[in-house]
PDB file of N, CA and C in Angstrom:
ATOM      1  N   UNK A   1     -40.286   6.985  37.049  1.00  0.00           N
ATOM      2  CA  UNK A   1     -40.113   7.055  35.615  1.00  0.00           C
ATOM      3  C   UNK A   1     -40.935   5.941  34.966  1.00  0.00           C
ATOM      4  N   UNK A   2     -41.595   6.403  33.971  1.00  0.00           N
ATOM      5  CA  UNK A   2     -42.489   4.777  32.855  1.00  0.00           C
ATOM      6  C   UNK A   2     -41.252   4.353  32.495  1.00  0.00           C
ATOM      7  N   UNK A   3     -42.345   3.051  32.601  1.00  0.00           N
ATOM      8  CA  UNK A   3     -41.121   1.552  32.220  1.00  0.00           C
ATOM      9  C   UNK A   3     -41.019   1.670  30.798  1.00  0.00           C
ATOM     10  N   UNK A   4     -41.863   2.194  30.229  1.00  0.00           N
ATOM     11  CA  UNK A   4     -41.709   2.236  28.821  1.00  0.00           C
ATOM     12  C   UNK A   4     -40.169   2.600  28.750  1.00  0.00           C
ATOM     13  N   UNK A   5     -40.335   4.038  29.097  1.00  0.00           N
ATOM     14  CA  UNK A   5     -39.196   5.095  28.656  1.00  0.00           C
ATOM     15  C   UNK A   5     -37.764   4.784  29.527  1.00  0.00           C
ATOM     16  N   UNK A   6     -37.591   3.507  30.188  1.00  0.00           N
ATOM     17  CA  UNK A   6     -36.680   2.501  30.514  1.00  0.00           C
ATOM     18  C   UNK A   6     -36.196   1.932  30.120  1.00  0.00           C
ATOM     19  N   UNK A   7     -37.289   0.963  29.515  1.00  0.00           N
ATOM     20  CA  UNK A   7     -36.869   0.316  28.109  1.00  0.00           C
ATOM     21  C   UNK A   7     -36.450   0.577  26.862  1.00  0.00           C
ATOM     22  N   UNK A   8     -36.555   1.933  26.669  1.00  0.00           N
ATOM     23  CA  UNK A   8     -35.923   2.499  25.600  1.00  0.00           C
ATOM     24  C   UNK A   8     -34.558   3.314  25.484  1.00  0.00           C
ATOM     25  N   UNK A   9     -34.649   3.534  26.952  1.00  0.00           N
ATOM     26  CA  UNK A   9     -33.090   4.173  27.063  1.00  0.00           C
ATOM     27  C   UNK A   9     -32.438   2.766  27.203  1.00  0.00           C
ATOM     28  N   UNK A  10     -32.344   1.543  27.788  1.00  0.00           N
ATOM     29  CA  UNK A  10     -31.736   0.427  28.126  1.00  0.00           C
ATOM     30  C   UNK A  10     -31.845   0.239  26.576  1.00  0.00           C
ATOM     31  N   UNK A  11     -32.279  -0.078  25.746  1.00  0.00           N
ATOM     32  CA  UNK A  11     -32.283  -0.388  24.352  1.00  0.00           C
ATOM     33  C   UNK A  11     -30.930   0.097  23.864  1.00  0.00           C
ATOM     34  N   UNK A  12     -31.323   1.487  24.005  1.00  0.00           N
ATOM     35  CA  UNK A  12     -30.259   2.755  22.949  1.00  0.00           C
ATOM     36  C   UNK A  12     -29.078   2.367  23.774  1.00  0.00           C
ATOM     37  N   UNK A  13     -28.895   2.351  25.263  1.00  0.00           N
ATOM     38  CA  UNK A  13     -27.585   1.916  25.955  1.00  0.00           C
ATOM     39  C   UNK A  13     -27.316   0.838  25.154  1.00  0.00           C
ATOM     40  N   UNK A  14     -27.694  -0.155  25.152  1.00  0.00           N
ATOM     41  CA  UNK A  14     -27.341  -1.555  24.617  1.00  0.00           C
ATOM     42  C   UNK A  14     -26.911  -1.562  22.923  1.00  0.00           C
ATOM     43  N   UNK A  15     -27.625  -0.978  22.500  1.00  0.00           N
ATOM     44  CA  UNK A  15     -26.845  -0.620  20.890  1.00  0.00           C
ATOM     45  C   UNK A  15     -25.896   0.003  21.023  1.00  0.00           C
ATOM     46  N   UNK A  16     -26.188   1.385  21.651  1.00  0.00           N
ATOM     47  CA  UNK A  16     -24.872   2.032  21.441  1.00  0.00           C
ATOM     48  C   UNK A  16     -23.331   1.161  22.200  1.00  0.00           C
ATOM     49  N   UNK A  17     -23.829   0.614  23.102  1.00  0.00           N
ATOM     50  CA  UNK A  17     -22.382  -0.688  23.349  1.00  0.00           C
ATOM     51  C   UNK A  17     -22.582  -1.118  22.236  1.00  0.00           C
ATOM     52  N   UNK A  18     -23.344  -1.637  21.611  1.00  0.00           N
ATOM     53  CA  UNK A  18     -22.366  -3.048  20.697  1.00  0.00           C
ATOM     54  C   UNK A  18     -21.866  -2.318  19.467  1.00  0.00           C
ATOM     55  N   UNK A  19     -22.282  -1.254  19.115  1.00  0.00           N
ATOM     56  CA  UNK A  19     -21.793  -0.341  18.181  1.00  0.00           C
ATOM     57  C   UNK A  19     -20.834  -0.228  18.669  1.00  0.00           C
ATOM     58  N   UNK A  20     -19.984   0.471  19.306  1.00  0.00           N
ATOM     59  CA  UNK A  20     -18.602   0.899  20.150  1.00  0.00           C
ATOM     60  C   UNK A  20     -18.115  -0.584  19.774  1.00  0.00           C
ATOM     61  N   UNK A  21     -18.260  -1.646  20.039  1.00  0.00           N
ATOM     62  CA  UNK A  21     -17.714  -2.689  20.193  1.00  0.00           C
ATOM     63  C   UNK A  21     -17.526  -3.074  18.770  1.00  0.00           C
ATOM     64  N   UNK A  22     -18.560  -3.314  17.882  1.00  0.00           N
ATOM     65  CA  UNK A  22     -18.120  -3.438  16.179  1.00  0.00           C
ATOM     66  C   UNK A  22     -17.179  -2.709  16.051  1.00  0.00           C
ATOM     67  N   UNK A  23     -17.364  -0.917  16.206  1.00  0.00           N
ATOM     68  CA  UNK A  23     -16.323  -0.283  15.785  1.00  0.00           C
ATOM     69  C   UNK A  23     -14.621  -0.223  16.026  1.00  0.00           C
ATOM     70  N   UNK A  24     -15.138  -0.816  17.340  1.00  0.00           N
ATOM     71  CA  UNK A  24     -13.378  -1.039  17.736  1.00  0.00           C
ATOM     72  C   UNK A  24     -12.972  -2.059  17.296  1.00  0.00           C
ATOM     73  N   UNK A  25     -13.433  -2.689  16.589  1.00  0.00           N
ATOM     74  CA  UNK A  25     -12.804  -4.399  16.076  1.00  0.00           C
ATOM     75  C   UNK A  25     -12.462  -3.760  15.050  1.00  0.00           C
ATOM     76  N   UNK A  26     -12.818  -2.807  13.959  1.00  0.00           N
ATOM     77  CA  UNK A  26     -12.791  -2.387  12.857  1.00  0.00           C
ATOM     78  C   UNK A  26     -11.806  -1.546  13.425  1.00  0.00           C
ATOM     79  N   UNK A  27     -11.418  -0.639  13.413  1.00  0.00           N
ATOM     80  CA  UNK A  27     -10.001   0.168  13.860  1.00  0.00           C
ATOM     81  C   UNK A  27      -9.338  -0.354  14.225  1.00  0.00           C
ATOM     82  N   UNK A  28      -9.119  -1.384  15.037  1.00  0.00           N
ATOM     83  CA  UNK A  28      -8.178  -2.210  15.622  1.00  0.00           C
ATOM     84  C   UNK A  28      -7.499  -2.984  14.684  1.00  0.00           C
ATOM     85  N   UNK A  29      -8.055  -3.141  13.289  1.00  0.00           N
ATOM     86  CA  UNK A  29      -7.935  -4.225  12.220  1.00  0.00           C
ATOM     87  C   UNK A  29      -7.282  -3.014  11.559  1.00  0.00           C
ATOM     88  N   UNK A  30      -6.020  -3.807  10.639  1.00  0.00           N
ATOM     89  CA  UNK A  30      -5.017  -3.399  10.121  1.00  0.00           C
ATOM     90  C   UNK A  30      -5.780  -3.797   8.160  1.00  0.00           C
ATOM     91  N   UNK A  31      -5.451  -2.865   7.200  1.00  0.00           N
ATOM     92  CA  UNK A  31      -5.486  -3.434   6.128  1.00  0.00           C
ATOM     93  C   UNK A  31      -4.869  -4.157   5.859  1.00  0.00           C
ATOM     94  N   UNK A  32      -5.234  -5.324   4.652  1.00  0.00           N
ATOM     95  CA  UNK A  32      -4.736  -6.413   4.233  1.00  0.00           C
ATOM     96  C   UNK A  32      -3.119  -6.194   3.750  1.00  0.00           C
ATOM     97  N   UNK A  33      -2.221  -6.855   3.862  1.00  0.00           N
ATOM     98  CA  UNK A  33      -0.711  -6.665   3.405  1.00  0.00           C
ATOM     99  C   UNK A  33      -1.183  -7.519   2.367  1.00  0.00           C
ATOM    100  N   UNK A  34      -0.077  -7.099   1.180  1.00  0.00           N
ATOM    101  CA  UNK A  34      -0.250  -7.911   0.163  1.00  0.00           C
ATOM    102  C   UNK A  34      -0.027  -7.077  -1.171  1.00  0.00           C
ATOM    103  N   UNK A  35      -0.576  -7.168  -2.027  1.00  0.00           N
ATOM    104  CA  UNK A  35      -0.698  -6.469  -3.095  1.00  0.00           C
ATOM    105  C   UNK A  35      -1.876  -6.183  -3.713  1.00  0.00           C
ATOM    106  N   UNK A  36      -2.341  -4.955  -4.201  1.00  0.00           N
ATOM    107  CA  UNK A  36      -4.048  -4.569  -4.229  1.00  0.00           C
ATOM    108  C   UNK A  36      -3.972  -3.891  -5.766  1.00  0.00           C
ATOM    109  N   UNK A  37      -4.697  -4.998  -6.646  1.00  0.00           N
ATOM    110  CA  UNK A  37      -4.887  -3.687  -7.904  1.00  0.00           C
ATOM    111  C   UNK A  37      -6.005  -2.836  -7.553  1.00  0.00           C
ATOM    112  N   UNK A  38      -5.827  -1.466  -8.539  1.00  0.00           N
ATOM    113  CA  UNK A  38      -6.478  -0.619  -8.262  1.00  0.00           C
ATOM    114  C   UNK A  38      -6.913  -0.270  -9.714  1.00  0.00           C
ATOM    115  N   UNK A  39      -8.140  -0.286 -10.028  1.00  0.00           N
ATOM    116  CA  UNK A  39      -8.572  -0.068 -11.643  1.00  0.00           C
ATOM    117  C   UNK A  39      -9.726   1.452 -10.856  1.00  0.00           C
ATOM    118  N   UNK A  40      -9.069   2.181 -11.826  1.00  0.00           N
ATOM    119  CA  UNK A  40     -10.328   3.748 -12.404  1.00  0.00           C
ATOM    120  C   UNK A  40     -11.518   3.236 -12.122  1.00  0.00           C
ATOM    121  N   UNK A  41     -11.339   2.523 -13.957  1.00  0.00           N
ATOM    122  CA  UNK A  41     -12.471   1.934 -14.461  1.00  0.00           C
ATOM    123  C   UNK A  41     -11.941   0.915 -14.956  1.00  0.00           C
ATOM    124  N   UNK A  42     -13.597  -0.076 -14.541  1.00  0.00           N
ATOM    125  CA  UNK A  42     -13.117  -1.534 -15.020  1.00  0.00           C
ATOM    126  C   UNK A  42     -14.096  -2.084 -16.177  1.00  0.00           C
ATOM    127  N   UNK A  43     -14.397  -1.002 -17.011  1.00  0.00           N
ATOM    128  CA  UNK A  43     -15.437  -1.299 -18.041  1.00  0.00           C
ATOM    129  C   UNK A  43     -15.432  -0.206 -18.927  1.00  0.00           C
ATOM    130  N   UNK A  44     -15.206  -0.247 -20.305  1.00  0.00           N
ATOM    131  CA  UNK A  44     -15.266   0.320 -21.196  1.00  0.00           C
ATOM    132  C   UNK A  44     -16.177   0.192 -22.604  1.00  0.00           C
ATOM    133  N   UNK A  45     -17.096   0.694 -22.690  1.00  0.00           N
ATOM    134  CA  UNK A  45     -17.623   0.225 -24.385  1.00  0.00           C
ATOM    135  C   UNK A  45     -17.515   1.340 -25.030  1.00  0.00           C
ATOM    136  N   UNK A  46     -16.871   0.590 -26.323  1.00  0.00           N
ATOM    137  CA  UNK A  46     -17.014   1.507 -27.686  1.00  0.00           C
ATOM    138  C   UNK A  46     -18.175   2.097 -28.538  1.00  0.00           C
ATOM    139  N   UNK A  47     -18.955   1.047 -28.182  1.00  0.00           N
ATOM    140  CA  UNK A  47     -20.328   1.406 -28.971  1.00  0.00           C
ATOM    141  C   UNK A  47     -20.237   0.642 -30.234  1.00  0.00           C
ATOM    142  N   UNK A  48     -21.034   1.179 -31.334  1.00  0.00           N
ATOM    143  CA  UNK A  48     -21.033   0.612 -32.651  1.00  0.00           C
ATOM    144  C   UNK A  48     -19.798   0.664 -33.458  1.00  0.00           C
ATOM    145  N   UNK A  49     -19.128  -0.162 -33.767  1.00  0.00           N
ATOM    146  CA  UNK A  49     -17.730  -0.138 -34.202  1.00  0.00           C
ATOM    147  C   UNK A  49     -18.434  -0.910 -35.921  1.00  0.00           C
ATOM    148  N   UNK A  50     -17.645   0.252 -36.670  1.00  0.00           N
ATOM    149  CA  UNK A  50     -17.139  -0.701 -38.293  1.00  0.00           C
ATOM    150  C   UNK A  50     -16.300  -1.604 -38.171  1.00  0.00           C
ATOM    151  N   UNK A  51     -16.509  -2.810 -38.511  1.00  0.00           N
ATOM    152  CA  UNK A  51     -15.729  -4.236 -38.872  1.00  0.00           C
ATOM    153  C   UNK A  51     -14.572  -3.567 -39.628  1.00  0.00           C
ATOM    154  N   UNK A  52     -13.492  -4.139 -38.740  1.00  0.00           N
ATOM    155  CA  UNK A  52     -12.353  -3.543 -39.339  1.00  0.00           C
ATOM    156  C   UNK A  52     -11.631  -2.264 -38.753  1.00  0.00           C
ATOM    157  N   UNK A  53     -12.345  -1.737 -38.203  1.00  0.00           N
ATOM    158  CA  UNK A  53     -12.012  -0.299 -37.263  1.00  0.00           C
ATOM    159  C   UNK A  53     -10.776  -0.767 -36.423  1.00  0.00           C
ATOM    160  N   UNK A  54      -9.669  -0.334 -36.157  1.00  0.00           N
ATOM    161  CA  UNK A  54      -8.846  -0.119 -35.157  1.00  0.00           C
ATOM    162  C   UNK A  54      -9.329   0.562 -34.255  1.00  0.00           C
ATOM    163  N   UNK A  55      -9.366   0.277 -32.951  1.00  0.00           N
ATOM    164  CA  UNK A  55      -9.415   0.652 -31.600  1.00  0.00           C
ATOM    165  C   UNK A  55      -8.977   0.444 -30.685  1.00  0.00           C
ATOM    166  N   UNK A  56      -8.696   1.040 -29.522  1.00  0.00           N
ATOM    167  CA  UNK A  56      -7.910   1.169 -28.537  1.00  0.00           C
ATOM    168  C   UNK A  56      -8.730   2.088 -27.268  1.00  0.00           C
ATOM    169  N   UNK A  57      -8.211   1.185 -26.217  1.00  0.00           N
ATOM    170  CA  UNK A  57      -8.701   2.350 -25.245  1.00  0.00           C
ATOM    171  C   UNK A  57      -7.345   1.249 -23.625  1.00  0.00           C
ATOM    172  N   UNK A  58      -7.078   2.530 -22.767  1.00  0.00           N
ATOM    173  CA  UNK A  58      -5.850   2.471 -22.152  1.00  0.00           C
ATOM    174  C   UNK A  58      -6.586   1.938 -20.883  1.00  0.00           C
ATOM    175  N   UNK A  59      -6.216   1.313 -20.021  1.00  0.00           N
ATOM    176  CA  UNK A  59      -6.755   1.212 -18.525  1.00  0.00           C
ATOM    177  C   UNK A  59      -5.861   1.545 -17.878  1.00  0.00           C
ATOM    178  N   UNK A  60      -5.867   2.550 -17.073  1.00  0.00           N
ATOM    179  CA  UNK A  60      -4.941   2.975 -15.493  1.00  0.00           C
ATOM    180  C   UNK A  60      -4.853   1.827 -14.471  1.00  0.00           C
ATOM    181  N   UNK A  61      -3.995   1.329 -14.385  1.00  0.00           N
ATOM    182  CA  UNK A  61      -3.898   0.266 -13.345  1.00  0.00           C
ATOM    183  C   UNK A  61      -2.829   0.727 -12.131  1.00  0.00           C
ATOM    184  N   UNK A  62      -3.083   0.805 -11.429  1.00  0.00           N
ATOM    185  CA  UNK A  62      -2.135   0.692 -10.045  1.00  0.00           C
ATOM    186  C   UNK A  62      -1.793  -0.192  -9.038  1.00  0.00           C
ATOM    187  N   UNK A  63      -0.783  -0.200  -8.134  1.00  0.00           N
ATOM    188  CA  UNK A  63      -0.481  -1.529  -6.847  1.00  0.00           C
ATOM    189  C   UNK A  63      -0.651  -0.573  -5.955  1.00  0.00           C
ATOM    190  N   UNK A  64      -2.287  -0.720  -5.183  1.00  0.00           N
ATOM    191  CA  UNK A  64      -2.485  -0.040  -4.250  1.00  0.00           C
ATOM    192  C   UNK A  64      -1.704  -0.675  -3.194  1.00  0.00           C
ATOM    193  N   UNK A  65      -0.989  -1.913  -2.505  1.00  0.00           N
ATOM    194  CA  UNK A  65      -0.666  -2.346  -1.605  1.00  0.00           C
ATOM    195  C   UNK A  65       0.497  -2.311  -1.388  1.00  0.00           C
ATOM    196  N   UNK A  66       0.757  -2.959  -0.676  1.00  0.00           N
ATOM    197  CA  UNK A  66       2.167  -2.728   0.043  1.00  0.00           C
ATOM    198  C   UNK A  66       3.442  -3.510  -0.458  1.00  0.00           C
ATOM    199  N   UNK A  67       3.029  -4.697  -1.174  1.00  0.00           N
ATOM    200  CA  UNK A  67       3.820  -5.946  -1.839  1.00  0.00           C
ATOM    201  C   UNK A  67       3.514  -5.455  -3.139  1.00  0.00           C
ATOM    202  N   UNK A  68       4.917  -6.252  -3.823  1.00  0.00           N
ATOM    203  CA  UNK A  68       4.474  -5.800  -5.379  1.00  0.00           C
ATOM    204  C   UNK A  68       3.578  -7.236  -6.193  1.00  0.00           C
ATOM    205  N   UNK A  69       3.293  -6.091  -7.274  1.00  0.00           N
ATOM    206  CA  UNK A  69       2.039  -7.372  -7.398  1.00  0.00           C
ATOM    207  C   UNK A  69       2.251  -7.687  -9.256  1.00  0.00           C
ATOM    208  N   UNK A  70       1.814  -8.999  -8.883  1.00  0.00           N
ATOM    209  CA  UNK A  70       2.615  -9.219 -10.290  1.00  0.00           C
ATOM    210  C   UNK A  70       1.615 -10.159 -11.182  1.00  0.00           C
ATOM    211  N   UNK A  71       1.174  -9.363 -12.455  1.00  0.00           N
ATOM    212  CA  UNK A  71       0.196  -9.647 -13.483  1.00  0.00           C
ATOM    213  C   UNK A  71       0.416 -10.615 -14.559  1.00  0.00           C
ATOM    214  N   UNK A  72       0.174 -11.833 -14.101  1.00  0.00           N
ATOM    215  CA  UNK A  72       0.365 -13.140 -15.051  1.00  0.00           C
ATOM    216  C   UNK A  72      -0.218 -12.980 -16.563  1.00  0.00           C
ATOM    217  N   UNK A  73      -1.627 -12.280 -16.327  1.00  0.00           N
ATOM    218  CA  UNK A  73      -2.455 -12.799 -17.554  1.00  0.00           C
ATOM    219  C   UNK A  73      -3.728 -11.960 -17.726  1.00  0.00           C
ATOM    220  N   UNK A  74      -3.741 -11.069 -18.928  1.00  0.00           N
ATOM    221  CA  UNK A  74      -4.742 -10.780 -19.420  1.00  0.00           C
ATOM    222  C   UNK A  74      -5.507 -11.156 -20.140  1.00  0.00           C
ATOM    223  N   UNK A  75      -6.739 -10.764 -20.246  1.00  0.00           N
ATOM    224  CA  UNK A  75      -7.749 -11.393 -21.311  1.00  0.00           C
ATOM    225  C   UNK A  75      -9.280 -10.424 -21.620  1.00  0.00           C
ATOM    226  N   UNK A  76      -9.041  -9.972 -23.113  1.00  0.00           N
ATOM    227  CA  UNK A  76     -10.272  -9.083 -23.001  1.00  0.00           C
ATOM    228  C   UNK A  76     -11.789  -9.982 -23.117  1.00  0.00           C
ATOM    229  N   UNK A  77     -12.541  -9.165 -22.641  1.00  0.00           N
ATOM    230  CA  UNK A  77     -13.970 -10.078 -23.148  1.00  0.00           C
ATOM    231  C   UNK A  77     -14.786 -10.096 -23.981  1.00  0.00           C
TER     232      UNK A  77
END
């Protein structure tokens, strides 16, 4: 067999281990415990607003995690 085409299967062997090996560290790993917000969307613009206009717009927020999670402090920008 060419040594070339040796070296290239020993290559692809050798990735494909350490791939297998990343991947099992990653499955083996548990998600974070804790509490996880979860925003839709985390950005909204109105556009050109009249001075003085009332507006409003709602954000969907969720506790993706497992602990409850608890929201000290908002602040728009």
């Amino acid at each position: 067999m060419n040594v070339l085409i040796m070296k290239k299967i020993a290559l692809c062997l050798l990735i494909a281990w350490a791939v297998s090996l990343s991947g099992s560290d990653m499955l083996s790993a548990a998600e974070p415990k804790g509490p996880r917000l979860v925003v839709t969307q985390e950005r909204h613009d109105f556009g050109a607003i009249v001075q003085g206009t009332r507006v409003e717009h709602v954000f969907a927020i969720r506790n993706g995690g497992d602990e409850p999670l608890d929201i000290q402090e908002v602040r728009a920008s």
